[in-house]
C-alpha atoms as a PDB file:
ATOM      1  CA  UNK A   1     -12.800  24.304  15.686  1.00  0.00           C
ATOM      2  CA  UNK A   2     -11.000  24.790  19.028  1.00  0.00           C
ATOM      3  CA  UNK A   3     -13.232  21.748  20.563  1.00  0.00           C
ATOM      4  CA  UNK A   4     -12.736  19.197  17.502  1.00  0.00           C
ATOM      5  CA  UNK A   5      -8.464  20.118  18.031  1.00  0.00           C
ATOM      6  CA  UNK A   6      -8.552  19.467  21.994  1.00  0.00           C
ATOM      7  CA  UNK A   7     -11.158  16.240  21.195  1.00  0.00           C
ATOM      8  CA  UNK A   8      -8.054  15.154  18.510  1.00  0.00           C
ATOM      9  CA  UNK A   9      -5.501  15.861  21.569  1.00  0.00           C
ATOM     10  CA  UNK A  10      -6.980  13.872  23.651  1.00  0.00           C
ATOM     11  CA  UNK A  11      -7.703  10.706  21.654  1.00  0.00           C
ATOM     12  CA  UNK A  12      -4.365  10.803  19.342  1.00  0.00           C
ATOM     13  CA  UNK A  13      -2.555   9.705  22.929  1.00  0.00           C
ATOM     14  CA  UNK A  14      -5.315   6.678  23.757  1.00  0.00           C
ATOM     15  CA  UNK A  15      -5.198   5.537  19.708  1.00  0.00           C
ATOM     16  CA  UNK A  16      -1.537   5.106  20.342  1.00  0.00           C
ATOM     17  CA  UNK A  17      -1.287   3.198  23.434  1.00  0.00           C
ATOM     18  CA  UNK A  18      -4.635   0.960  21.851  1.00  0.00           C
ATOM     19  CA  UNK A  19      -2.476   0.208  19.098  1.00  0.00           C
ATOM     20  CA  UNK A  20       0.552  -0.238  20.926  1.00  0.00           C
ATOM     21  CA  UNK A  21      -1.331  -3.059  23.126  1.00  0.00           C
ATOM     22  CA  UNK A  22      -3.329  -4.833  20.292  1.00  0.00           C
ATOM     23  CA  UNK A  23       0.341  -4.988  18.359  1.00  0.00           C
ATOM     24  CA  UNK A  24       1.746  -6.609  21.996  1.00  0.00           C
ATOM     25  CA  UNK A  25      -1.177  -8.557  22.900  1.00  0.00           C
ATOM     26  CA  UNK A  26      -1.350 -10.088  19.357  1.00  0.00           C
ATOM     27  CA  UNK A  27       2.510 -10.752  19.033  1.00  0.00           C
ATOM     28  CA  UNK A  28       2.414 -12.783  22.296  1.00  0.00           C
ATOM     29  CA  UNK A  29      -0.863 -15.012  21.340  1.00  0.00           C
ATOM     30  CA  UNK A  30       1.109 -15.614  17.979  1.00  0.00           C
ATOM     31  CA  UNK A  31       4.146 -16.303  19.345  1.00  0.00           C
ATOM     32  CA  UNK A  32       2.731 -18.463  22.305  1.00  0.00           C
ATOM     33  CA  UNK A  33      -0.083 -20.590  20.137  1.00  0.00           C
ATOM     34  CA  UNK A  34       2.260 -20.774  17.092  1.00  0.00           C
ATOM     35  CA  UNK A  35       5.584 -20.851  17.289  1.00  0.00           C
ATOM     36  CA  UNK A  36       6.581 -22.443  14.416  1.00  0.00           C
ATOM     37  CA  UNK A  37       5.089 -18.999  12.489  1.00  0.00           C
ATOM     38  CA  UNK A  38       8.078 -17.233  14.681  1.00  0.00           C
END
């Protein structure tokens, strides 16, 4: 169980910044192709 926590450490941290980056990579593509949706 000890591996599967330290595997969950270490890919809670990279799922966040992922998420964080598709959410700011997505609002800039909408905002720049489509800004009457803004």
């Amino acid at each position: 169980m000890s591996n599967l926590t330290s595997f969950d450490r270490m890919i809670t941290p990279a799922m966040i910044k992922i998420i964080f980056w598709i959410g700011v990579v997505a609002s800039y593509y909408v905002g720049d192709h489509s800004p009457c949706l803004s």
